[in-house]
Protein backbone atom coordinates (compact mmCIF):
# COMPACT_ATOMS: atom_id res chain seq x y z
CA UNK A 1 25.68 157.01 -77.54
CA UNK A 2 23.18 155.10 -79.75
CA UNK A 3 19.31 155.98 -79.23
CA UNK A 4 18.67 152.66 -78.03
CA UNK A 5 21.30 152.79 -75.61
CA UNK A 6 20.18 155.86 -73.87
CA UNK A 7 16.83 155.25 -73.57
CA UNK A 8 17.65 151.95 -71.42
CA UNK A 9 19.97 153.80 -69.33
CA UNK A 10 17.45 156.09 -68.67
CA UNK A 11 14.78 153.41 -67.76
CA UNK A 12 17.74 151.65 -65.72
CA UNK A 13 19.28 154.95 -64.43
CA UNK A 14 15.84 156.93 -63.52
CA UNK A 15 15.20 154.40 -60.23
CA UNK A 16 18.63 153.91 -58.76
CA UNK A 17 19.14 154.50 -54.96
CA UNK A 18 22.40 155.86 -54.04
CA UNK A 19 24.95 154.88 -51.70
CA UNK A 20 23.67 157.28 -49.13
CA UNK A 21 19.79 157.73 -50.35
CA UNK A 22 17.81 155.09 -48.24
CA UNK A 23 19.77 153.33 -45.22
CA UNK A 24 20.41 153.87 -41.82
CA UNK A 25 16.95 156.51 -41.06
CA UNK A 26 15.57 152.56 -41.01
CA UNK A 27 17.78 150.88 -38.73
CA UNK A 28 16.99 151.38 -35.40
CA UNK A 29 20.77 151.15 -34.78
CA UNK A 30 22.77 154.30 -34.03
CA UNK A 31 25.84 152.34 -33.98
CA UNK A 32 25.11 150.48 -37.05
CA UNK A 33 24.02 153.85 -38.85
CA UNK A 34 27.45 155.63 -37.51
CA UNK A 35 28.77 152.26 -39.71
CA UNK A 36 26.98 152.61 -42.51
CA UNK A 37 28.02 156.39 -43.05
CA UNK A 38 31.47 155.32 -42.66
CA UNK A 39 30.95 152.58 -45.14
CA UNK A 40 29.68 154.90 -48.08
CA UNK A 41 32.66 157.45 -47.65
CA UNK A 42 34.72 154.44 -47.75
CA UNK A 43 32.84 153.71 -51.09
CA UNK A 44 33.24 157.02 -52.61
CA UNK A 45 37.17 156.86 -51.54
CA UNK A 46 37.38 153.57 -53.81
CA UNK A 47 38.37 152.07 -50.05
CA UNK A 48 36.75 148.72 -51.56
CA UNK A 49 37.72 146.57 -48.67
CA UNK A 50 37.07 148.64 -45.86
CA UNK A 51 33.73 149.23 -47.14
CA UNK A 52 33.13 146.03 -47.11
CA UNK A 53 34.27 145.66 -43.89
CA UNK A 54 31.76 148.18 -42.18
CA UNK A 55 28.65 146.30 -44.58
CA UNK A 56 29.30 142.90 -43.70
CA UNK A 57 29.35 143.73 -39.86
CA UNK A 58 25.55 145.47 -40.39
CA UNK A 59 24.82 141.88 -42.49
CA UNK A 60 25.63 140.04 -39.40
CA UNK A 61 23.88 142.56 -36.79
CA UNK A 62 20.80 142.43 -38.96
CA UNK A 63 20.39 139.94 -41.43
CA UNK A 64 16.68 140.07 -42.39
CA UNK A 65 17.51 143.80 -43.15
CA UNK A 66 18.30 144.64 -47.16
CA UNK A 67 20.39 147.59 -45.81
CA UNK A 68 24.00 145.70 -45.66
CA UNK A 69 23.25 143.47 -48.57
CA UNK A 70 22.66 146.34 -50.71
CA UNK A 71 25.81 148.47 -50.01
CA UNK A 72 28.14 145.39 -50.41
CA UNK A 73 26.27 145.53 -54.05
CA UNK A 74 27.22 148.92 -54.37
CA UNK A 75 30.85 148.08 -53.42
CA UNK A 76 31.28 146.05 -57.02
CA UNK A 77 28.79 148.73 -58.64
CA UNK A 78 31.78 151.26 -58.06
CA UNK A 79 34.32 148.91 -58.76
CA UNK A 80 32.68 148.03 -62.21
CA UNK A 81 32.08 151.96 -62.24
CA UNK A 82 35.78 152.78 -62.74
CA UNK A 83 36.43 149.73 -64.89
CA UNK A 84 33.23 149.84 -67.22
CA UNK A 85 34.72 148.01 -70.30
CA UNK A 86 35.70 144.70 -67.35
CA UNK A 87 32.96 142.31 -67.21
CA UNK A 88 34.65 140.02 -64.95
CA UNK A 89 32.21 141.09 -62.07
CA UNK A 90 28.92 141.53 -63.48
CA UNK A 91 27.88 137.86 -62.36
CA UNK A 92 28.70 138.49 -58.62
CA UNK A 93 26.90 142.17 -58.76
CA UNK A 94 23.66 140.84 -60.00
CA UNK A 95 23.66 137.60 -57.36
CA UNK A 96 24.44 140.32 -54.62
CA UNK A 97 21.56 142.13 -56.10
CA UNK A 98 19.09 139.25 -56.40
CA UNK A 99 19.84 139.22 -52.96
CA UNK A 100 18.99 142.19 -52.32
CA UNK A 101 15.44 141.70 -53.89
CA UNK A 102 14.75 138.41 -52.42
CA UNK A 103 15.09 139.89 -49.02
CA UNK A 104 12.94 142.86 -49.96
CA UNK A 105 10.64 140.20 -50.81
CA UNK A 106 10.55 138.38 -48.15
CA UNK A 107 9.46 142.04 -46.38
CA UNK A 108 6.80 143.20 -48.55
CA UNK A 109 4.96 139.65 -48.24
CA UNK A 110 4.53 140.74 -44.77
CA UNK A 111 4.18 144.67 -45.33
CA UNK A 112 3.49 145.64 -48.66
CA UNK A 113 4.22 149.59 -47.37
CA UNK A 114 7.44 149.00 -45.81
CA UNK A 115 9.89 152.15 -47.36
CA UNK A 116 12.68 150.72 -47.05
CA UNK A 117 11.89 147.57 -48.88
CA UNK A 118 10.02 148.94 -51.41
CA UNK A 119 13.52 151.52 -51.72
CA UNK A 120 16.02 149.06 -52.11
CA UNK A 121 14.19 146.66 -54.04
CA UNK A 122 13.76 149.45 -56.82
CA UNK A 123 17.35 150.56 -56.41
CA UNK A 124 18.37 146.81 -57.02
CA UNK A 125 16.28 146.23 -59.83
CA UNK A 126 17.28 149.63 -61.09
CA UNK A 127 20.93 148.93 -60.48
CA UNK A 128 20.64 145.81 -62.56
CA UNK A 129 19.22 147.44 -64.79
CA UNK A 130 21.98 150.13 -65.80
CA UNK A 131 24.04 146.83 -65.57
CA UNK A 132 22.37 145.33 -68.38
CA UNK A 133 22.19 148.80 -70.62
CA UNK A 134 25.77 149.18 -70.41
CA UNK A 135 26.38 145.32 -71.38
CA UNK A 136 23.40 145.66 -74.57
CA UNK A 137 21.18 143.43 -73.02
CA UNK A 138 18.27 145.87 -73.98
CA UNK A 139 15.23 143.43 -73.01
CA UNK A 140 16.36 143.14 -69.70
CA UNK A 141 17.59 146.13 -69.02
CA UNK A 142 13.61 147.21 -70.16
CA UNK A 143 12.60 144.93 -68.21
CA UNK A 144 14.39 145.87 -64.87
CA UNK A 145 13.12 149.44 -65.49
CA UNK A 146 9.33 148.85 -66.38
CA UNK A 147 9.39 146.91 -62.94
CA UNK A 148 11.29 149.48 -60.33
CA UNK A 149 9.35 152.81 -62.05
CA UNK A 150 6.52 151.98 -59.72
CA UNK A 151 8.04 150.24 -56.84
CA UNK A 152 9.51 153.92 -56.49
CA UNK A 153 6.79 155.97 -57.28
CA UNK A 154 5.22 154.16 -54.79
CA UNK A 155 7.71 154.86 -52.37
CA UNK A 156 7.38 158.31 -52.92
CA UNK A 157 3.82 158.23 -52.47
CA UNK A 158 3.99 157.00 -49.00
CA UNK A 159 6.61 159.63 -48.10
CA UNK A 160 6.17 162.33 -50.22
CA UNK A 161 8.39 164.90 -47.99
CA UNK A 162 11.70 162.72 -47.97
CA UNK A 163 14.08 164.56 -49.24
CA UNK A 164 16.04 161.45 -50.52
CA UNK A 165 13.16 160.09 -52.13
CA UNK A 166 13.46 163.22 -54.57
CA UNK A 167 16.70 161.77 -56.16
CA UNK A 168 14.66 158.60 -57.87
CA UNK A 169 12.26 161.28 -58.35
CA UNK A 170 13.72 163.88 -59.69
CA UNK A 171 16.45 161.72 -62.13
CA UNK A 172 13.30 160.15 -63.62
CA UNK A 173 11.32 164.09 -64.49
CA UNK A 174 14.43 165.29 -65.45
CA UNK A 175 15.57 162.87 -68.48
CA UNK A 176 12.14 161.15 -68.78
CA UNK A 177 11.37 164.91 -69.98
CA UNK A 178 14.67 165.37 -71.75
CA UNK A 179 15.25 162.05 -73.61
CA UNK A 180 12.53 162.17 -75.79
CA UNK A 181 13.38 165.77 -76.48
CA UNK A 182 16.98 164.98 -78.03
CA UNK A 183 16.18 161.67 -79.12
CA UNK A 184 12.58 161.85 -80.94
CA UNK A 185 12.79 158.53 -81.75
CA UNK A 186 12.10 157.09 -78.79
CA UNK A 187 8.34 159.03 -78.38
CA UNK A 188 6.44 156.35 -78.76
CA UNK A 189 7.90 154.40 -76.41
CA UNK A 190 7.75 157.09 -73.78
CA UNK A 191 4.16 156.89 -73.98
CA UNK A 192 4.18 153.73 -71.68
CA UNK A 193 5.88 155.80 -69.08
CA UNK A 194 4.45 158.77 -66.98
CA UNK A 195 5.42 162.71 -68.66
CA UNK A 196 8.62 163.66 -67.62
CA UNK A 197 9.29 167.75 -66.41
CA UNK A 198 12.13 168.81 -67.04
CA UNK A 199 12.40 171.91 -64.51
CA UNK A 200 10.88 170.17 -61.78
CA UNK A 201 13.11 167.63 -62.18
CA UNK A 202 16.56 170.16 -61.52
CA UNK A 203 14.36 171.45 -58.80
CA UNK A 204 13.75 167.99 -57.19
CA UNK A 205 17.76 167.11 -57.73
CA UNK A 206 18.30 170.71 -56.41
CA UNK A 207 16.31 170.39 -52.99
CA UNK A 208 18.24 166.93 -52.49
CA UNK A 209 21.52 168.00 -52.72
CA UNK A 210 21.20 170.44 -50.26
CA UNK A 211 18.98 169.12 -48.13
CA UNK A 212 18.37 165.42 -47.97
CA UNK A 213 20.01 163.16 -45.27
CA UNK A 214 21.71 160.60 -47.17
CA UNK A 215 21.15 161.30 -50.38
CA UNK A 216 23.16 164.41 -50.78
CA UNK A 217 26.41 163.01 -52.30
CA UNK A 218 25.34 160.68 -55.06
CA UNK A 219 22.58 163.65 -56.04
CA UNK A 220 25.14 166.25 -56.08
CA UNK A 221 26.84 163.66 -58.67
CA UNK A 222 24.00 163.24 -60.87
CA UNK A 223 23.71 166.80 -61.10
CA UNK A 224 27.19 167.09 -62.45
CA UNK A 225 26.33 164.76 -64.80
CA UNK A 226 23.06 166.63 -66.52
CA UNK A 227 24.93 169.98 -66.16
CA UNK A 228 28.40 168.81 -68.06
CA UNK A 229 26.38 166.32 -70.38
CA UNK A 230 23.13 167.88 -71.18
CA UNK A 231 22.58 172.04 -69.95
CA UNK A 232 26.19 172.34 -71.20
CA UNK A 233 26.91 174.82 -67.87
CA UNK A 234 30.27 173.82 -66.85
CA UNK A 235 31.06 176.68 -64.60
CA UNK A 236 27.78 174.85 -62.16
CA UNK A 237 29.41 171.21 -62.94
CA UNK A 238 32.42 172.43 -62.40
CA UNK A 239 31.38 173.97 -59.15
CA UNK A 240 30.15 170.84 -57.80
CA UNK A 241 33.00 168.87 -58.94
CA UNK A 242 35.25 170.75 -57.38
CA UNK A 243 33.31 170.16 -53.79
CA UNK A 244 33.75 166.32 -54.40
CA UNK A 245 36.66 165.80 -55.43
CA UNK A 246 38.05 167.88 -52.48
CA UNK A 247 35.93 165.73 -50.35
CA UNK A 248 36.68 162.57 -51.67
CA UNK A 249 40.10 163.35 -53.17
CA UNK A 250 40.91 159.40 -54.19
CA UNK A 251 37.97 159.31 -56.53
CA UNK A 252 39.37 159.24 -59.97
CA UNK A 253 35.66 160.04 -61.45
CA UNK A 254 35.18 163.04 -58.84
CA UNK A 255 38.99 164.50 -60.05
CA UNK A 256 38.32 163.72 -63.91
CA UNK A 257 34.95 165.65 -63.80
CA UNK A 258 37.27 168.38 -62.51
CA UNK A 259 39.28 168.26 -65.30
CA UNK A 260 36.90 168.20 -68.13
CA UNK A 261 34.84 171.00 -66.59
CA UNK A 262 38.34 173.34 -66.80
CA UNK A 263 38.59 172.16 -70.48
CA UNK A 264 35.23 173.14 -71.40
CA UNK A 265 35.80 176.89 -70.07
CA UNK A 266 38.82 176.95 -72.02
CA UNK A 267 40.93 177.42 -68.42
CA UNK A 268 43.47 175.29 -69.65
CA UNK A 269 46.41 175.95 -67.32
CA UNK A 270 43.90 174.47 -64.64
CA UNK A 271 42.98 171.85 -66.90
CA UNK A 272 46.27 170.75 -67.39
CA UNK A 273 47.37 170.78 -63.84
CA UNK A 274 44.80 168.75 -63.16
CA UNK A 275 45.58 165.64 -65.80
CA UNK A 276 49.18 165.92 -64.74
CA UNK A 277 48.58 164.72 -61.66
CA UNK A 278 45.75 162.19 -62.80
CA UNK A 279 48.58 161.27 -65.17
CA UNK A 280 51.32 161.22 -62.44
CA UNK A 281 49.22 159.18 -60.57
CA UNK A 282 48.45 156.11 -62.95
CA UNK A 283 52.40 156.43 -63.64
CA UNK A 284 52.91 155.91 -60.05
CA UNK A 285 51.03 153.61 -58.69
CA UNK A 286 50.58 151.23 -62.42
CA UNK A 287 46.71 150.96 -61.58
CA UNK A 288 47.52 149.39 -58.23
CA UNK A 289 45.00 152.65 -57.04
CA UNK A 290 41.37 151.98 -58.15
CA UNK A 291 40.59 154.10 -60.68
CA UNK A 292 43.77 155.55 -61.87
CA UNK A 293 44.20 152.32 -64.32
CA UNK A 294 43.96 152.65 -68.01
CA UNK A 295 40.77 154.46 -68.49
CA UNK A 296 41.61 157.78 -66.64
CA UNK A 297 45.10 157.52 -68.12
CA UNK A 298 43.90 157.76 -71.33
CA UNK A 299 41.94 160.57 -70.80
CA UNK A 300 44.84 162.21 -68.91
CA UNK A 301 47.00 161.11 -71.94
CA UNK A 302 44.46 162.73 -74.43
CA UNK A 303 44.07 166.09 -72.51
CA UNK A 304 48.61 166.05 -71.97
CA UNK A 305 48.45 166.16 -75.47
CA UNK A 306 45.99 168.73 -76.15
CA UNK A 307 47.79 170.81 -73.29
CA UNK A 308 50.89 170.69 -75.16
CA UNK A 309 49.62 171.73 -78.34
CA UNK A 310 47.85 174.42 -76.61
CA UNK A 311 51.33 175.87 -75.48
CA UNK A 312 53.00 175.16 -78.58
CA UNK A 313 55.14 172.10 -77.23
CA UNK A 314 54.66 169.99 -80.33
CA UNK A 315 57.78 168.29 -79.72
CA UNK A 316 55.89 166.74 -76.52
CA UNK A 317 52.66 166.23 -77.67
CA UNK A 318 53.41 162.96 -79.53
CA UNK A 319 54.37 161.29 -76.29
CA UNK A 320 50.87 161.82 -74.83
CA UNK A 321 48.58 161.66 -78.25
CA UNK A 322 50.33 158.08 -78.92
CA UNK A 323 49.95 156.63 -75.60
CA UNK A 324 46.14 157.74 -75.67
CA UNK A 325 46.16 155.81 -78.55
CA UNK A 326 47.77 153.03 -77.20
CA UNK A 327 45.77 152.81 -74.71
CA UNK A 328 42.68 153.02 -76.64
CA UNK A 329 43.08 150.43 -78.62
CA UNK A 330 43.34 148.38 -75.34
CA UNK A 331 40.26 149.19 -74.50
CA UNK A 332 38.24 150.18 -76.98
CA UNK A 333 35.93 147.41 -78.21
CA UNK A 334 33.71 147.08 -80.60
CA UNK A 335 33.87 150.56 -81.98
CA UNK A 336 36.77 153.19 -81.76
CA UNK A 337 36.40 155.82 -79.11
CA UNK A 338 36.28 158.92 -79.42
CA UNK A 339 39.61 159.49 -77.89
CA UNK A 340 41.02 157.39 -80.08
CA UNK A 341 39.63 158.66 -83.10
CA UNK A 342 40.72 162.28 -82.03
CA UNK A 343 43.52 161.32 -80.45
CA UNK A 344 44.94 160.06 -84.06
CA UNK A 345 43.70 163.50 -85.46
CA UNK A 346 45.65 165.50 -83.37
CA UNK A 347 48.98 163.72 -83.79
CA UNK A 348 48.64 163.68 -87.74
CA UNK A 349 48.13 167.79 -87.18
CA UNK A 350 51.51 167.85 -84.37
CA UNK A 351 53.34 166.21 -86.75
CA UNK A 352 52.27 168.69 -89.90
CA UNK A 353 53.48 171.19 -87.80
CA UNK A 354 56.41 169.29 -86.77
CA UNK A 355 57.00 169.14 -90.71
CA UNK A 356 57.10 165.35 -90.80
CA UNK A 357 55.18 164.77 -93.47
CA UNK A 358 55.19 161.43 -93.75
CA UNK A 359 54.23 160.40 -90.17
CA UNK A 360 50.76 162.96 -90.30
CA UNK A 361 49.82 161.53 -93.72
CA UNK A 362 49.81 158.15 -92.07
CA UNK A 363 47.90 158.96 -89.45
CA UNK A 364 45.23 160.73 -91.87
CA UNK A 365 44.73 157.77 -93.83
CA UNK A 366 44.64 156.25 -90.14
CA UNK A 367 41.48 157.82 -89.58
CA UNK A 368 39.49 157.30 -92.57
CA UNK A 369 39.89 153.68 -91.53
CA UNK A 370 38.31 154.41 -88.00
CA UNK A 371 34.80 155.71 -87.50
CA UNK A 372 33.99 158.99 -88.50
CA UNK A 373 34.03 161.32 -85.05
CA UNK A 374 33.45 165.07 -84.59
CA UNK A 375 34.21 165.18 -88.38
CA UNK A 376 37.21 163.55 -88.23
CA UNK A 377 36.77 162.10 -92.01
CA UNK A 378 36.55 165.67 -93.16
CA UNK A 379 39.38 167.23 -91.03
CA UNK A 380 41.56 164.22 -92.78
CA UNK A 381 40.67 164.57 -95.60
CA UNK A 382 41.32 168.21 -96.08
CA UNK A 383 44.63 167.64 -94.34
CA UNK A 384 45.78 165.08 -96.83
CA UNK A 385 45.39 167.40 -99.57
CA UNK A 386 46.76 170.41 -97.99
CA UNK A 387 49.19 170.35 -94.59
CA UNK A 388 47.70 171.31 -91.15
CA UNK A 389 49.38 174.70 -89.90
CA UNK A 390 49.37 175.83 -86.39
C-alpha cells in the first residue's frame, strides 16, 4: 500500500463508529434497541435486505434520531466492503451519510454535548472518509479526518468510561503511534495530529472487545486486523477469527481471515479446508451470496493452488493458479495484484516441475512484464536461466 494511501486510511479509519459502537444505549426504545441489535447481526451476516428492514422501521419510529440513518449507511458500507474494486455505490453511501451529518447537525445546534450526535457525526465523516482513501481522493479523505478527530475526542471527553467510546479511541493511539513508525515519511504530517501510543492503544481495543456494549464485534475485527497486518501474531488473529466466523458463519471476510491466519502458521491442511469450501461456495452459488463473488474466489483460487503444490499435486495446481489469474485480471485495476503477480509465479514453477518447459518460460517472461512483487523479477529471472525444481 503506497505511503500516501495509508496515512489517509488512517486519518479516515482512526474515527469510524461501528455497527454496534454507539446506538440503541440512546434510544429510549427497548423495542427499537431489541431492532437495532437484530439489524447489525443481520449486517455482519451480509443479510443486506433484512437489515434494512429492521433500520428503516427505527427511521420511521424516530426520525429526528441519526441512529437508523446511520446503520442503513452501514448497510452499503458492507456491501462496498466485500466488493471494494465496485464503485457503483459510492454516490448513494455518501448521500446516506450526508444525511447522517445533517441530522447530527440539526442536534448539536440545539446541544452542542449531545453523545450521540457528536458519535455518529464523527463516524459519518469518518466513514466518508475511508470512502474517499480507498477511491484516491486524498484531499478529501484529509479533509473528512482533520474534521471527525475532534468531534470524537470530544466525545470521549464527555464520557470518558464508555467502553465503546474506546474503539475510536483506541484505533486512533494504536496506528496514529504505528504509522509514522513504518512509514517515516509521513512525520511531519503527524505533527498536526495528537501523539499516538501504541500499547495503550491494544489496551483500549483490548478492554472493548471484552467489555463494551455494542462495540464488541466490530473491535474484535479491528483487532484481527492489527494482529494479522501489523504485530504479525496470527495464532491471536487467528483466535479471534475463528470466534467470528463461527458467529457469523455467512461472512466471507470473517471465514477468509480464517484462512489466511492457518496459512501464516504453516497449518496448511486447515488452511486448505478452509478455501475449499470458500471455493465450493463461489462455485455454487456464482456470487448470487454476498461476498463469495470474484474477490474471495480468487483468493480461494490462489491458496487451491498453493495447497496443491504443497502436497505435490502439480497436475492440479494449474487449474487453481490460472483461474486466480483469470480472475485477477478482472479485477485488478490500475496495477497488478499481488495475487496475480504470484499467482503467475507459481504456475511458471508447477509447470517446471511438470517439465513443460515451454509453458513456465512463458509465464516467466509473463512476470517481468507485471510489477515487480515479493521479488518476483528476481525469482523469474533466475528461473529463466535455470528450471525451478520441487
Amino acid at each position: 500500500m503506497r505511503t500516501g494511501k495509508m496515512l489517509l486510511l488512517l486519518l479516515g479509519c482512526i474515527v469510524c463508529l461501528s455497527p454496534r459502537q454507539a446506538h440503541a444505549q440512546w434510544l429510549n426504545d427497548s423495542l427499537s434497541d431489541a431492532r437495532t441489535q437484530k439489524g447489525v447481526d443481520f449486517v455482519y451476516n451480509l443479510h443486506f435486505s433484512e437489515a434494512e428492514n429492521e433500520f428503516r422501521e427505527i427511521v420511521r419510529l424516530h426520525p429526528s434520531d441519526p441512529t437508523g440513518y446511520f446503520f442503513l449507511a452501514m448497510v452499503d458500507w458492507w456491501r462496498i466492503v466485500i466488493d471494494i474494486n465496485n464503485e457503483s455505490l459510492d454516490n448513494r453511501f455518501v448521500r446516506k451519510l450526508n444525511r447522517v451529518i445533517a441530522v447530527c447537525d440539526s442536534i448539536l445546534d440545539r446541544d452542542p454535548k449531545n453523545v450521540a450526535a457528536l458519535f455518529f457525526k464523527g463516524g459519518a465523516l469518518g466513514f466518508r472518509g475511508r470512502l474517499r482513501a480507498n477511491r484516491e481522493r486524498w484531499l478529501d479523505a484529509a479533509g473528512d479526518g482533520r474534521e471527525a478527530l475532534p468531534i470524537v475526542q470530544e466525545a470521549f471527553k464527555i464520557a470518558p468510561d464508555n467502553y465503546d467510546i474506546l474503539l475510536g479511541i483506541g484505533i486512533y493511539n494504536y496506528y496514529a503511534a504505528v504509522i509514522p513508525e513504518q512509514y517515516p515519511i509521513v512525520k511531519p504530517l503527524m505533527m498536526f495530529f495528537p501523539k499516538g501510543d501504541k500499547k495503550t492503544g491494544i489496551q483500549q481495543l483490548e478492554t472493548a472487545s471484552l467489555h463494551a456494549k455494542y462495540a464488541a464485534i466490530e473491535t474484535s475485527y479491528f483487532l484481527l486486523q492489527l494482529y494479522y497486518s501489523y504485530e504479525g501474531k496470527y495464532a491471536q488473529a487467528l483466535e479471534i477469527a475463528a470466534r467470528l466466523a463461527t458467529r457469523f458463519p455467512e461472512n466471507a471476510v470473517f471465514q477468509r481471515y480464517v484462512g489466511r491466519c492457518h496459512a501464516n502458521l504453516g497449518l496448511w491442511n486447515e488452511a486448505c479446508r478452509e478455501f475449499s469450501e470458500i471455493y465450493a461456495r463461489c462455485e455454487a452459488d456464482s456470487g448470487r451470496l454476498p461476498g463469495y463473488g470474484k474477490n474471495s474466489q480468487r483468493e480461494a483460487a490462489y491458496y487451491m493452488g498453493v495447497c496443491a503444490m504443497n502436497r505435490a499435486a502439480y497436475d492440479e495446481a494449474p487449474k487453481y493458479l490460472a483461474r486466480c489469474e483469470e480472475l485477477s485480471r478482472a479485477i485488478d485495476g490500475k496495477e497488478e495484484s499481488g495475487f496475480r503477480v504470484l499467482a503467475a509465479l507459481k504456475l511458471g514453477m508447477t509447470y517446471d516441475v511438470l517439465a513443460d518447459r515451454e509453458k513456465a518460460t512463458e509465464q516467466y517472461k509473463k512476470i517481468m512484464r507485471l510489477r515487480d512483487y515479493q521479488k518476483s523479477h528476481e525469482l523469474a529471472t533466475r528461473y529463466l536461466k535455470t528450471p525451478y525444481l520441487k
